[in-house]
PDB file of N, CA and C in Angstrom:
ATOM      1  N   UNK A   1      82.618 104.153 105.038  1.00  0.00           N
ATOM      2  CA  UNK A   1      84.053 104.012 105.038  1.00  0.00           C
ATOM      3  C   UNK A   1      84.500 103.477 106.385  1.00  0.00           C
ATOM      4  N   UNK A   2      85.393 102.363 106.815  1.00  0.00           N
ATOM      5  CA  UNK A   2      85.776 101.903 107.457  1.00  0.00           C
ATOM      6  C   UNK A   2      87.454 101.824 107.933  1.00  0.00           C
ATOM      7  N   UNK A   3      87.577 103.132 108.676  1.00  0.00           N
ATOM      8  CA  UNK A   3      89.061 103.721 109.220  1.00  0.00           C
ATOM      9  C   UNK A   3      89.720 102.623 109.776  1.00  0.00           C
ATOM     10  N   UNK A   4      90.634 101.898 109.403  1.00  0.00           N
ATOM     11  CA  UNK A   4      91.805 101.013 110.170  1.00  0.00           C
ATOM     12  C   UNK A   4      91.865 102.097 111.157  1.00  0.00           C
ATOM     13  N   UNK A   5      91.839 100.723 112.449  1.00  0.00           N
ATOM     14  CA  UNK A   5      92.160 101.122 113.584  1.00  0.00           C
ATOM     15  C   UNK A   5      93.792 100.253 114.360  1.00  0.00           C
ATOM     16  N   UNK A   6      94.895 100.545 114.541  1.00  0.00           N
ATOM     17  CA  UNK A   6      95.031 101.887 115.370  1.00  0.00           C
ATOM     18  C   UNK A   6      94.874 103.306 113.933  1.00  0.00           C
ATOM     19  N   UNK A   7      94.452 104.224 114.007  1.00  0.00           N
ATOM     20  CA  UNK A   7      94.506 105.099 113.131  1.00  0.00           C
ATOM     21  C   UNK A   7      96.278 105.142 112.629  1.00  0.00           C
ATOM     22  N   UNK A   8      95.920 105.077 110.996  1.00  0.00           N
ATOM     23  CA  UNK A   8      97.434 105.594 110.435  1.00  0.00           C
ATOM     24  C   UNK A   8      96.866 105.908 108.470  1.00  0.00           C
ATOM     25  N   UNK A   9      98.294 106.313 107.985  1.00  0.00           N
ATOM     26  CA  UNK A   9      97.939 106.967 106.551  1.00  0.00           C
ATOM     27  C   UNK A   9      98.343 105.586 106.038  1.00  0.00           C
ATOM     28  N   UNK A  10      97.601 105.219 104.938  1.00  0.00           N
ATOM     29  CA  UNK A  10      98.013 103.947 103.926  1.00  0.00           C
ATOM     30  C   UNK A  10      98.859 104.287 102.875  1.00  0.00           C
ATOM     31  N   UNK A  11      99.599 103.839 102.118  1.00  0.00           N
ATOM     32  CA  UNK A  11     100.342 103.996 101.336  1.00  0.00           C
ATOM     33  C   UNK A  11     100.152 104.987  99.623  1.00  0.00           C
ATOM     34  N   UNK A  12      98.607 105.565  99.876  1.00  0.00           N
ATOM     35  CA  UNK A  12      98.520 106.600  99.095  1.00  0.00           C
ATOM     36  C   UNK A  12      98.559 107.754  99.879  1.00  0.00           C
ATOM     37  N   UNK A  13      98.873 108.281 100.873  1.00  0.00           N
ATOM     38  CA  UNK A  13      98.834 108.903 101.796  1.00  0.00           C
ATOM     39  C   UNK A  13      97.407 109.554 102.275  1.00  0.00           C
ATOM     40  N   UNK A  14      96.545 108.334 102.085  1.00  0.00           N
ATOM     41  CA  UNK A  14      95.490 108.766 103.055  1.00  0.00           C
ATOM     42  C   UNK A  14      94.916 108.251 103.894  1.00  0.00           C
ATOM     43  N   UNK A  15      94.085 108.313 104.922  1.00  0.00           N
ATOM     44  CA  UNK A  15      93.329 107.697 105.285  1.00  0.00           C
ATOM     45  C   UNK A  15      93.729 105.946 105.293  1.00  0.00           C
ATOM     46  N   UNK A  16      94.048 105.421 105.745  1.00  0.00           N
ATOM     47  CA  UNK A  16      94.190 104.297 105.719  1.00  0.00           C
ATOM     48  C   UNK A  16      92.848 103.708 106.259  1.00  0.00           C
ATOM     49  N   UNK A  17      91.882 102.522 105.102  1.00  0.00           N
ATOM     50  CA  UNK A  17      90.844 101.937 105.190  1.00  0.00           C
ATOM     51  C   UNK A  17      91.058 100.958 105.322  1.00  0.00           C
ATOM     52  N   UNK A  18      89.942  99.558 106.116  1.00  0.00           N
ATOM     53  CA  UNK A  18      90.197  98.448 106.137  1.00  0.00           C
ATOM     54  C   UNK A  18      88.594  97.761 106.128  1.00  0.00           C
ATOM     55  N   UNK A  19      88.460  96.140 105.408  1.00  0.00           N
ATOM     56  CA  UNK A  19      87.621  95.924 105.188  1.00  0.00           C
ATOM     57  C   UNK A  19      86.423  95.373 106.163  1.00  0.00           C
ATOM     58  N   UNK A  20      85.283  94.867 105.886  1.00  0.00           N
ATOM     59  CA  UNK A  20      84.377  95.088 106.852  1.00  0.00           C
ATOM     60  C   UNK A  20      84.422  93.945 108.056  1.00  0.00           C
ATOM     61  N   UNK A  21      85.082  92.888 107.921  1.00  0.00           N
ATOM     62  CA  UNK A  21      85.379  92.207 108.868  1.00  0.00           C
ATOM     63  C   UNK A  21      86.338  92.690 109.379  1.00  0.00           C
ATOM     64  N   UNK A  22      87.612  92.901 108.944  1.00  0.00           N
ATOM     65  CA  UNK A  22      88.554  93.971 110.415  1.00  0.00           C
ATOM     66  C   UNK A  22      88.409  94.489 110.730  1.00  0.00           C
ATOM     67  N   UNK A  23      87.217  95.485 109.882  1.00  0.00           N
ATOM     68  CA  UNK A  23      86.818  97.044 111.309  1.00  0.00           C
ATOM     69  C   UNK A  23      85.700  96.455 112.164  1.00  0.00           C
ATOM     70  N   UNK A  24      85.384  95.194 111.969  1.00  0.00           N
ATOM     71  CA  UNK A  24      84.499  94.802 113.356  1.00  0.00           C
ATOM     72  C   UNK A  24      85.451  94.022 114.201  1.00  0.00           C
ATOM     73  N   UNK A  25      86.305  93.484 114.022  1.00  0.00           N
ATOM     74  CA  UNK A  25      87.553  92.710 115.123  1.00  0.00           C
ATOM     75  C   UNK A  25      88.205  94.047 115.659  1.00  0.00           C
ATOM     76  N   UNK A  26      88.578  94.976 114.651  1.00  0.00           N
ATOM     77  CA  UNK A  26      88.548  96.021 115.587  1.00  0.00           C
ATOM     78  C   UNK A  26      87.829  97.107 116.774  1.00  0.00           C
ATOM     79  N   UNK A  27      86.671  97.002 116.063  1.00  0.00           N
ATOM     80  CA  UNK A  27      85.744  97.822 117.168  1.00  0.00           C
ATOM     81  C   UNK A  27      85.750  96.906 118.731  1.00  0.00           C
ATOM     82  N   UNK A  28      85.943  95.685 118.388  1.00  0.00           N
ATOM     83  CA  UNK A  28      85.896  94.808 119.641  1.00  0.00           C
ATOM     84  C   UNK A  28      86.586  95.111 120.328  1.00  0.00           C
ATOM     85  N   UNK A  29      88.493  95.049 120.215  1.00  0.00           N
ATOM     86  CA  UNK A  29      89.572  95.391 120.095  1.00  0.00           C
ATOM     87  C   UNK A  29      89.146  97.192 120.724  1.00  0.00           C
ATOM     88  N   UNK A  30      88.577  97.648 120.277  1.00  0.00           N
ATOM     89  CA  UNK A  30      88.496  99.055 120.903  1.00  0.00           C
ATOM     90  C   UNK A  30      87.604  99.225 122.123  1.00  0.00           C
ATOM     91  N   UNK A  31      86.676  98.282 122.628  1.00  0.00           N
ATOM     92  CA  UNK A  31      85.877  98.213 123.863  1.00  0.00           C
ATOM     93  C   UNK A  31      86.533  97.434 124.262  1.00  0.00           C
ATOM     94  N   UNK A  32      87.203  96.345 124.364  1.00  0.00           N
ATOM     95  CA  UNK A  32      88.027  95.907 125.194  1.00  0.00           C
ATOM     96  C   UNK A  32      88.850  96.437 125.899  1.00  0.00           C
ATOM     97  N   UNK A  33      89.792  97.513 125.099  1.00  0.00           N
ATOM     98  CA  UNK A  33      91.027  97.911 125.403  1.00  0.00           C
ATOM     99  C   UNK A  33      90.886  99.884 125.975  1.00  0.00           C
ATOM    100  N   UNK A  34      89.712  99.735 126.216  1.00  0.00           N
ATOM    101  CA  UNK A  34      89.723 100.851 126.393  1.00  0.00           C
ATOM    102  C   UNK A  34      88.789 100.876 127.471  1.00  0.00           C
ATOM    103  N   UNK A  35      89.674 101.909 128.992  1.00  0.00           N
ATOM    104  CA  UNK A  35      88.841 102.087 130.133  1.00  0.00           C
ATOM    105  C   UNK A  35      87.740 102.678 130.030  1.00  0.00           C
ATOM    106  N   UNK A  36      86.778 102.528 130.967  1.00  0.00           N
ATOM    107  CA  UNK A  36      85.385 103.499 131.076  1.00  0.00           C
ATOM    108  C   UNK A  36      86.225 104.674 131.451  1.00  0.00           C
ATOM    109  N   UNK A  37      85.285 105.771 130.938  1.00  0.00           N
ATOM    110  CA  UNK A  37      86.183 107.438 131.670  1.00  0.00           C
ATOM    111  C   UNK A  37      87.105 107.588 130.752  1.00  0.00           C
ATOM    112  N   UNK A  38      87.750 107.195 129.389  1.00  0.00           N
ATOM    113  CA  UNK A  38      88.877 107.572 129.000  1.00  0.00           C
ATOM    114  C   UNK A  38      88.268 108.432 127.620  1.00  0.00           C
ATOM    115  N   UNK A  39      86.972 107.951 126.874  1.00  0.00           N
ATOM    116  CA  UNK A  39      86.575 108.890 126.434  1.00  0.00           C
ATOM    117  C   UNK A  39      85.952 109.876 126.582  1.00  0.00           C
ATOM    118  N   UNK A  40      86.049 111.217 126.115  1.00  0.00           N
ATOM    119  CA  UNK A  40      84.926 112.212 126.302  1.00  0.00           C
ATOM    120  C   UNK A  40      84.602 112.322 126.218  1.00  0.00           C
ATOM    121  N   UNK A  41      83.646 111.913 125.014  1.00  0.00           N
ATOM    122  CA  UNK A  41      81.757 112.035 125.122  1.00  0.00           C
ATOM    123  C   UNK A  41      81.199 111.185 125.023  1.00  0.00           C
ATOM    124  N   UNK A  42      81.936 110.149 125.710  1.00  0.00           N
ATOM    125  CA  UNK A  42      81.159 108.358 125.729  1.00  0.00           C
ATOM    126  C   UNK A  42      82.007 107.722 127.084  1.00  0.00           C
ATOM    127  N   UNK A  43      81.843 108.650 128.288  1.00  0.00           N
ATOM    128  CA  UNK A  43      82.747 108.120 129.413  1.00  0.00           C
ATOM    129  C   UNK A  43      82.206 106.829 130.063  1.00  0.00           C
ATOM    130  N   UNK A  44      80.586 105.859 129.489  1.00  0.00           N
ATOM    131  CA  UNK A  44      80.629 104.738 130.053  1.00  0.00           C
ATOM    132  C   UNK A  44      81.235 103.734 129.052  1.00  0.00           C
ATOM    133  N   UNK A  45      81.804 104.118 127.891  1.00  0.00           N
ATOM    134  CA  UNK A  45      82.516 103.203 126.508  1.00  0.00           C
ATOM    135  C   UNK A  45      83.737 102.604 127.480  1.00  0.00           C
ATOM    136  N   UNK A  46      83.483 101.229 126.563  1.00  0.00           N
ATOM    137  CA  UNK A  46      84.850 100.563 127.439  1.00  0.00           C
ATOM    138  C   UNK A  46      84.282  99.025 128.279  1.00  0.00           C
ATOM    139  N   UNK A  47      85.462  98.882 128.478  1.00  0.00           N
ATOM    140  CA  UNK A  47      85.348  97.640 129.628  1.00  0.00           C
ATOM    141  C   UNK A  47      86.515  97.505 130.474  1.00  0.00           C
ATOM    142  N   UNK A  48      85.889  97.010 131.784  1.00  0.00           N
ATOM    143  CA  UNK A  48      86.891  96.992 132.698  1.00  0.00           C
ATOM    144  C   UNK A  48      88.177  95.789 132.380  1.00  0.00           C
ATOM    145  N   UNK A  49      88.799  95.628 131.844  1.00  0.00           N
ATOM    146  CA  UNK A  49      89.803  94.507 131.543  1.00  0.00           C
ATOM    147  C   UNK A  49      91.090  95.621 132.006  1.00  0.00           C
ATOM    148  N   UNK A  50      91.155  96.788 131.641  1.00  0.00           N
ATOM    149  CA  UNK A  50      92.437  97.178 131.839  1.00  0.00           C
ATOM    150  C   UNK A  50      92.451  97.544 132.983  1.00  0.00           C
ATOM    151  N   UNK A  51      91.372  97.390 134.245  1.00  0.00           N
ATOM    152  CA  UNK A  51      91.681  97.938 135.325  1.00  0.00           C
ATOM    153  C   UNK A  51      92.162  96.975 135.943  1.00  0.00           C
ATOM    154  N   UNK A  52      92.772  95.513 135.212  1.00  0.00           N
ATOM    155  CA  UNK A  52      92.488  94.032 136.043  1.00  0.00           C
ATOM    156  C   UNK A  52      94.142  94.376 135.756  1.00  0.00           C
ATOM    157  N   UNK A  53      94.923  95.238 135.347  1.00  0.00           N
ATOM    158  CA  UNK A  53      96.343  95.014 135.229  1.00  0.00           C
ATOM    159  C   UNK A  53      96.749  94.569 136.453  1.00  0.00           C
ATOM    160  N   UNK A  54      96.824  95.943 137.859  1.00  0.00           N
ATOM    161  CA  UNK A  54      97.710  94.764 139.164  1.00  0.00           C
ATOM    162  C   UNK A  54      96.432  94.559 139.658  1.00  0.00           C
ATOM    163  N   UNK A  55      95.503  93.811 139.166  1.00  0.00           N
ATOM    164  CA  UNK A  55      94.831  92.646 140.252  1.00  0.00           C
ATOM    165  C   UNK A  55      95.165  91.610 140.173  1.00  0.00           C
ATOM    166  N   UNK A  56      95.120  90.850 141.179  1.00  0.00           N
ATOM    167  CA  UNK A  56      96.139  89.531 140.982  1.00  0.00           C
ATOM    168  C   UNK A  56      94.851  88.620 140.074  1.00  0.00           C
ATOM    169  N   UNK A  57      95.713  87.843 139.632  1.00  0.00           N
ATOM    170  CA  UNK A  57      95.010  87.258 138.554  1.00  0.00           C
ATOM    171  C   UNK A  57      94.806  85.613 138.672  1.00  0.00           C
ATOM    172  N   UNK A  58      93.473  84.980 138.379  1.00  0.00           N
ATOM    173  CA  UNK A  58      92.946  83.561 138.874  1.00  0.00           C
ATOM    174  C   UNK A  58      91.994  83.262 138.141  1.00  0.00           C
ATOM    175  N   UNK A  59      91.108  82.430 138.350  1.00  0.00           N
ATOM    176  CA  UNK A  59      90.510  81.514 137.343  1.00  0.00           C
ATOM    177  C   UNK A  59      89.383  82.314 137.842  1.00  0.00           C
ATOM    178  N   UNK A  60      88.912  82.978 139.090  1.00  0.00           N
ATOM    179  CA  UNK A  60      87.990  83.452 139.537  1.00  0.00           C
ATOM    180  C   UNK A  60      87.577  84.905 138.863  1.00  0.00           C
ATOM    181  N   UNK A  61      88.808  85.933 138.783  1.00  0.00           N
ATOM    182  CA  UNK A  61      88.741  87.319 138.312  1.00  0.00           C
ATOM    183  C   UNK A  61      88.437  86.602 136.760  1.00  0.00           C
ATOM    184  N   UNK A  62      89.138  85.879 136.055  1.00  0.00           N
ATOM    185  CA  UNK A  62      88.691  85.542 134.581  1.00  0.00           C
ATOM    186  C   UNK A  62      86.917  85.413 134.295  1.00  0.00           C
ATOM    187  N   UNK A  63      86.431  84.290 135.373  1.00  0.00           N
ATOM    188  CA  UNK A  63      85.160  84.021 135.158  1.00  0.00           C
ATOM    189  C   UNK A  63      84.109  85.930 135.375  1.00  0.00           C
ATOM    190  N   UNK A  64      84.439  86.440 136.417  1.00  0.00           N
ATOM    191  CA  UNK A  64      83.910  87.681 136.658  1.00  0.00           C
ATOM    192  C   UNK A  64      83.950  88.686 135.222  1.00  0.00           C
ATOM    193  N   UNK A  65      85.124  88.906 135.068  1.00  0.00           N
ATOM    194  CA  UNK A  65      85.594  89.384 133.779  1.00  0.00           C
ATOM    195  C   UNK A  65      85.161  88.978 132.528  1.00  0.00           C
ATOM    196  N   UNK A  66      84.664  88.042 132.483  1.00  0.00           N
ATOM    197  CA  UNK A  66      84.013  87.231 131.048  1.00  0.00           C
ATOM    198  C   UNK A  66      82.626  87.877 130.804  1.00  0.00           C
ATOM    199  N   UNK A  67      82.015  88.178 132.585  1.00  0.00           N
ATOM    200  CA  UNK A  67      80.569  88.120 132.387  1.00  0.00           C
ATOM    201  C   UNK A  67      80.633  89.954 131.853  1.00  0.00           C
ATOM    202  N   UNK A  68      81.480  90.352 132.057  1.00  0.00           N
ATOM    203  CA  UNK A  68      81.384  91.942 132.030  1.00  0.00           C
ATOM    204  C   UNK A  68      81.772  92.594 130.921  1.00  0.00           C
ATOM    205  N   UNK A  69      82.843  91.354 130.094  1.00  0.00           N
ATOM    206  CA  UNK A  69      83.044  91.648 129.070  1.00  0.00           C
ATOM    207  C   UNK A  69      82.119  91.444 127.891  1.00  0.00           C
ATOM    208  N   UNK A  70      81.606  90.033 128.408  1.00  0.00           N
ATOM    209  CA  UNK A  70      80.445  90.116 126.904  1.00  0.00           C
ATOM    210  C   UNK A  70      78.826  91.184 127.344  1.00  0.00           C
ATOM    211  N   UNK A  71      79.107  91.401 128.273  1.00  0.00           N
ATOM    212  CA  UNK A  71      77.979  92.350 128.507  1.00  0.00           C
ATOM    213  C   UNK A  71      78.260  94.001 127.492  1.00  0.00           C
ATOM    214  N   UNK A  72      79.471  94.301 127.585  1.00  0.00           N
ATOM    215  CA  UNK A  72      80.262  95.508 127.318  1.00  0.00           C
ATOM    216  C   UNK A  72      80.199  95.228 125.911  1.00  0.00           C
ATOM    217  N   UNK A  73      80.515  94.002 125.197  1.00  0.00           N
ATOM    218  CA  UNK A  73      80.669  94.073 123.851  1.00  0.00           C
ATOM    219  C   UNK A  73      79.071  93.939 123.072  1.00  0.00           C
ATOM    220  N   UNK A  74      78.159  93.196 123.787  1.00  0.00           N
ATOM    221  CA  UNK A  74      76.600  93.270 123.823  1.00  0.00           C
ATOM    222  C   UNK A  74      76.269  94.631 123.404  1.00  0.00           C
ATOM    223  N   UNK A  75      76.674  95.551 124.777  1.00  0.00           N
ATOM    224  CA  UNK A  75      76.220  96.553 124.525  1.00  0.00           C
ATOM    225  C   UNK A  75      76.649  97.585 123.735  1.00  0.00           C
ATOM    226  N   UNK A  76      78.020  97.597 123.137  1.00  0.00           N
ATOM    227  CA  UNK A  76      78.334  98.732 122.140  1.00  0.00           C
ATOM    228  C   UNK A  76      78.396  98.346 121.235  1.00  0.00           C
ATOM    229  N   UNK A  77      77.931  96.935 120.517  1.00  0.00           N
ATOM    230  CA  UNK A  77      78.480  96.292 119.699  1.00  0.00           C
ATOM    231  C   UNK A  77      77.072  95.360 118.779  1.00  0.00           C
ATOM    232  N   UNK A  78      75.882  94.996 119.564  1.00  0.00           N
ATOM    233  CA  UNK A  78      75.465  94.058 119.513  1.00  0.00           C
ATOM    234  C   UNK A  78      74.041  94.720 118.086  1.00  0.00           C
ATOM    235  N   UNK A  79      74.559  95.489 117.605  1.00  0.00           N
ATOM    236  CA  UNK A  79      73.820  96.088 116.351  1.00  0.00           C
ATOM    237  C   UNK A  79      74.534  95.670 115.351  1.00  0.00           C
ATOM    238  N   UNK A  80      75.991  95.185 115.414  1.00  0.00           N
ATOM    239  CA  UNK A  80      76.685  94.803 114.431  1.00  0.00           C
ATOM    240  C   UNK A  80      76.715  93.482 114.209  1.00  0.00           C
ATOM    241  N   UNK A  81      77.271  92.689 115.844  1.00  0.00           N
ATOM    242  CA  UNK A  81      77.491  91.346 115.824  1.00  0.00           C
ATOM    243  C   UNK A  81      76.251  90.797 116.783  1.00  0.00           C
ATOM    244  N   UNK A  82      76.525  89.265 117.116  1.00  0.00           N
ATOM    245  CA  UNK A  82      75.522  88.741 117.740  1.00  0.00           C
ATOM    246  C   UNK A  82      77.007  87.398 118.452  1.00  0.00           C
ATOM    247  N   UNK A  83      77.196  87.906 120.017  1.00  0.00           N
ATOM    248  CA  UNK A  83      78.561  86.370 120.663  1.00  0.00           C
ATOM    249  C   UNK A  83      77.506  85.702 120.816  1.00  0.00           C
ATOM    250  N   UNK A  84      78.932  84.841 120.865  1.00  0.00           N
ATOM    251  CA  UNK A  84      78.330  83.576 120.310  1.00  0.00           C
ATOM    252  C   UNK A  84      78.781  82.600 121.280  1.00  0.00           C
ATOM    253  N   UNK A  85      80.026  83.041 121.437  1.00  0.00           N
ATOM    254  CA  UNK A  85      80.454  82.072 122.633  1.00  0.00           C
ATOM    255  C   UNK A  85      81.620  83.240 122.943  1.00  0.00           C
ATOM    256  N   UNK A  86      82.478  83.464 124.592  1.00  0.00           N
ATOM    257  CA  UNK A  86      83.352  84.727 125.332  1.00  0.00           C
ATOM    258  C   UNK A  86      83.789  83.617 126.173  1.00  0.00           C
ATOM    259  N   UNK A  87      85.191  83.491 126.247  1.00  0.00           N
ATOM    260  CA  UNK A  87      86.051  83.097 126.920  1.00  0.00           C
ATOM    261  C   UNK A  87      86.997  83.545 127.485  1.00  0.00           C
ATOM    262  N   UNK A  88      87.400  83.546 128.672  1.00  0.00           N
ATOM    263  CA  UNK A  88      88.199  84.393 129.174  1.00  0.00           C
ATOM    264  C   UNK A  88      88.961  83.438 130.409  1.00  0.00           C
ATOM    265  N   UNK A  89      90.451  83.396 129.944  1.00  0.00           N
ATOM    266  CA  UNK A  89      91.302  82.240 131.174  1.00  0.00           C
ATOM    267  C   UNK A  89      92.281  83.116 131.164  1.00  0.00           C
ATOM    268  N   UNK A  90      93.154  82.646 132.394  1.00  0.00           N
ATOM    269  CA  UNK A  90      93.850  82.934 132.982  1.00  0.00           C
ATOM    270  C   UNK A  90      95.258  81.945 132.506  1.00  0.00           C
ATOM    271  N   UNK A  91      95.943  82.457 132.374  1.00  0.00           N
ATOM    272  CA  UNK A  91      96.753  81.706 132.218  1.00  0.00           C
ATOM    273  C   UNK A  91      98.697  82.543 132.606  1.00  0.00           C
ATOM    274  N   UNK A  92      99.232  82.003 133.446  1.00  0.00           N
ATOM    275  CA  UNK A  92     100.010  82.807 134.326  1.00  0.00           C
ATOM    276  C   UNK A  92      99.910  84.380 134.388  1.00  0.00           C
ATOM    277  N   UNK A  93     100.879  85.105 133.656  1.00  0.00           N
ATOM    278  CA  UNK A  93     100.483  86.536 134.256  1.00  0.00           C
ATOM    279  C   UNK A  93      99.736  86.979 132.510  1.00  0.00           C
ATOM    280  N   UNK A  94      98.619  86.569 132.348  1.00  0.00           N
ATOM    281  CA  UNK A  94      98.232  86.793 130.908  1.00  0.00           C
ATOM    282  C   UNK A  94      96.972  86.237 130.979  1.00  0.00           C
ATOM    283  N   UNK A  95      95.937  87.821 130.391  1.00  0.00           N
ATOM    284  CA  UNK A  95      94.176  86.829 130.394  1.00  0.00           C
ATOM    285  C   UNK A  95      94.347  86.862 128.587  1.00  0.00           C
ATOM    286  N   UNK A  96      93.539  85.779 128.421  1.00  0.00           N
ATOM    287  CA  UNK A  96      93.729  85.008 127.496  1.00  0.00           C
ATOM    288  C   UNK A  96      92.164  85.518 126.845  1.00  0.00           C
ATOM    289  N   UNK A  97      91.438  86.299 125.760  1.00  0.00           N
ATOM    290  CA  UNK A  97      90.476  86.424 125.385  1.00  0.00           C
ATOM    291  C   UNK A  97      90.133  85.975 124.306  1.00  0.00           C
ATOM    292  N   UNK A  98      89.127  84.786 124.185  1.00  0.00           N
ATOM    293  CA  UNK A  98      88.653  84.193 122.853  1.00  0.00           C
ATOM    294  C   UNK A  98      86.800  84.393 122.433  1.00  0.00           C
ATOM    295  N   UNK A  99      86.884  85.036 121.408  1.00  0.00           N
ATOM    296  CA  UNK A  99      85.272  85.174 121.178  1.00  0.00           C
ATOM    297  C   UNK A  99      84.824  85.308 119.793  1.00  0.00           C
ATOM    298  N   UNK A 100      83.780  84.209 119.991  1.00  0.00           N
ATOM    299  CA  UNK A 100      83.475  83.489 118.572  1.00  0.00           C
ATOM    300  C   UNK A 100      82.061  84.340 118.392  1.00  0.00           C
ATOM    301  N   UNK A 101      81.603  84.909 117.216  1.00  0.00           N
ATOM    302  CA  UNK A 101      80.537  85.961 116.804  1.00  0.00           C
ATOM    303  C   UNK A 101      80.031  85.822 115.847  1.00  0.00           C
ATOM    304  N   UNK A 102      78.067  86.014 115.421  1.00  0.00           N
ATOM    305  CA  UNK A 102      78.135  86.376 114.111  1.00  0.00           C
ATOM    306  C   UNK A 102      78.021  87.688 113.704  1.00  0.00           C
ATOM    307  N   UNK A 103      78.443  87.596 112.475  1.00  0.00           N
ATOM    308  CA  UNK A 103      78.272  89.270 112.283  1.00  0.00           C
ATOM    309  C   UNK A 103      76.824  89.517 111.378  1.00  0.00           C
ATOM    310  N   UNK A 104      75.983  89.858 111.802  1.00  0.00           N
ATOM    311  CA  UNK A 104      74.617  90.274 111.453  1.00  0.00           C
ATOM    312  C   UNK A 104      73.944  90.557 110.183  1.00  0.00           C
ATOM    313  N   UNK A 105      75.086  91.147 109.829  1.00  0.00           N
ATOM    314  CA  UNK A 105      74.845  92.000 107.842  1.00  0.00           C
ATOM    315  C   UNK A 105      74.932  90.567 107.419  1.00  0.00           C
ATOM    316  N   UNK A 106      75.996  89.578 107.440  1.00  0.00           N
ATOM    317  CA  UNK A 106      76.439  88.942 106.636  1.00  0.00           C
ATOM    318  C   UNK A 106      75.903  87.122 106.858  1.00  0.00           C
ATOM    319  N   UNK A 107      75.981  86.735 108.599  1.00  0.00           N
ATOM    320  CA  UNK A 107      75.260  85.862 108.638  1.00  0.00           C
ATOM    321  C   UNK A 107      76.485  84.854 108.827  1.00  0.00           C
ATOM    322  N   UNK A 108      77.804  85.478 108.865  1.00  0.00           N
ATOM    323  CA  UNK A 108      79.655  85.192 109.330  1.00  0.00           C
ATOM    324  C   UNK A 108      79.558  84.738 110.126  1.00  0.00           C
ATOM    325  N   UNK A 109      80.231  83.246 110.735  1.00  0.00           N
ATOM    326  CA  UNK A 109      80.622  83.283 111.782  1.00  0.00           C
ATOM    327  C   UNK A 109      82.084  83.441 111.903  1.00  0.00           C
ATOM    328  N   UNK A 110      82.392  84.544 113.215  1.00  0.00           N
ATOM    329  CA  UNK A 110      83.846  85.135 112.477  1.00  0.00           C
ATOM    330  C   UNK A 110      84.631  84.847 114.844  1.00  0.00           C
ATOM    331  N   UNK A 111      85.886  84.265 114.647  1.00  0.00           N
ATOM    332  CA  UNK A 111      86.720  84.197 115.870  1.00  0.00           C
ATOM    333  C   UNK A 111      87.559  85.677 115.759  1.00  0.00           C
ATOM    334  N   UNK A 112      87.932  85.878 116.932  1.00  0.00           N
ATOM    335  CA  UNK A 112      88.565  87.076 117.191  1.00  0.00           C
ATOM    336  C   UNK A 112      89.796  86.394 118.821  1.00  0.00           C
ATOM    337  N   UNK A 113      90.753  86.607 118.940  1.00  0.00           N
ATOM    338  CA  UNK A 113      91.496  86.210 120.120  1.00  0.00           C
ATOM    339  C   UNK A 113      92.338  87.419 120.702  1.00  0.00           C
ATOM    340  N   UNK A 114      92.041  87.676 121.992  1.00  0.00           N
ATOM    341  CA  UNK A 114      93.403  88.875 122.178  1.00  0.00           C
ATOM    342  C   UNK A 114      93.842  88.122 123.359  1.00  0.00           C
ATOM    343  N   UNK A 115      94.587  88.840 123.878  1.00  0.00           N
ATOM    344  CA  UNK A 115      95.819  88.681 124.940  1.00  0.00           C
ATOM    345  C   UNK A 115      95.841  89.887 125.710  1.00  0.00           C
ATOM    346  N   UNK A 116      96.115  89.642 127.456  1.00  0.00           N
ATOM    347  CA  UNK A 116      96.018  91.332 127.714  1.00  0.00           C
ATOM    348  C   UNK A 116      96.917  90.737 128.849  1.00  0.00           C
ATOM    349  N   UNK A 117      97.779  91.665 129.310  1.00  0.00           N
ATOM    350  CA  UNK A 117      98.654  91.464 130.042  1.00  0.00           C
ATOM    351  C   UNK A 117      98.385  91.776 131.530  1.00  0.00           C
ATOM    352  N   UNK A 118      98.668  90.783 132.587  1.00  0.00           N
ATOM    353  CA  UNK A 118      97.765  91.204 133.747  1.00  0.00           C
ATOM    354  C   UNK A 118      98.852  91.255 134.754  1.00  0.00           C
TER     355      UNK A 118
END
């Protein structure tokens, strides 16, 4: 079973489920967006992107940030998917995240894009 993430009840009032390609754009979506240390029994889960809020932001912190991010998604992730290509720009006060994946079961090649505010 595959819990929509952010967690909420679906319109039979349960559990709200979602199918197997969104709960992997989501799991991404959940190591991205989530600091190391914020969970409790997985305090190295995560990636540093949200600690880049007031760092000033450049083409340089993007390239650093790219390498750490596909390392982070490698590693909590890379039983599911296989990147393919991780992009990460800068673009005024906004990192710009694009990452193209396959997904393993299926043999998908599937894009995912976020936005994080810096």
């Amino acid at each position: 079973m595959n819990i929509d993430y952010p967690f909420h009840f679906g319109n039979d009032g349960r559990t709200a489920r979602d199918g197997d390609d969104n709960h992997i754009r989501d799991m991404i979506e959940q190591v991205l967006f989530t600091s190391r240390g914020e969970r409790v029994n997985r305090p190295d889960f995560g990636s540093s992107l949200m600690q880049m809020v007031f760092a000033p932001n450049s083409p340089e912190v993007a390239t650093a940030l790219q390498l750490s991010i596909q390392a982070d998604v490698q590693r909590w992730l890379g039983d599911l998917i296989e990147v393919q290509s991780l992009q990460v720009t800068s673009v005024d006060s906004t990192l710009n995240i694009d990452i193209v994946y396959l997904v393993r079961a299926t043999n998908e090649q599937q894009r995912a894009q976020f936005i994080s505010a810096v």
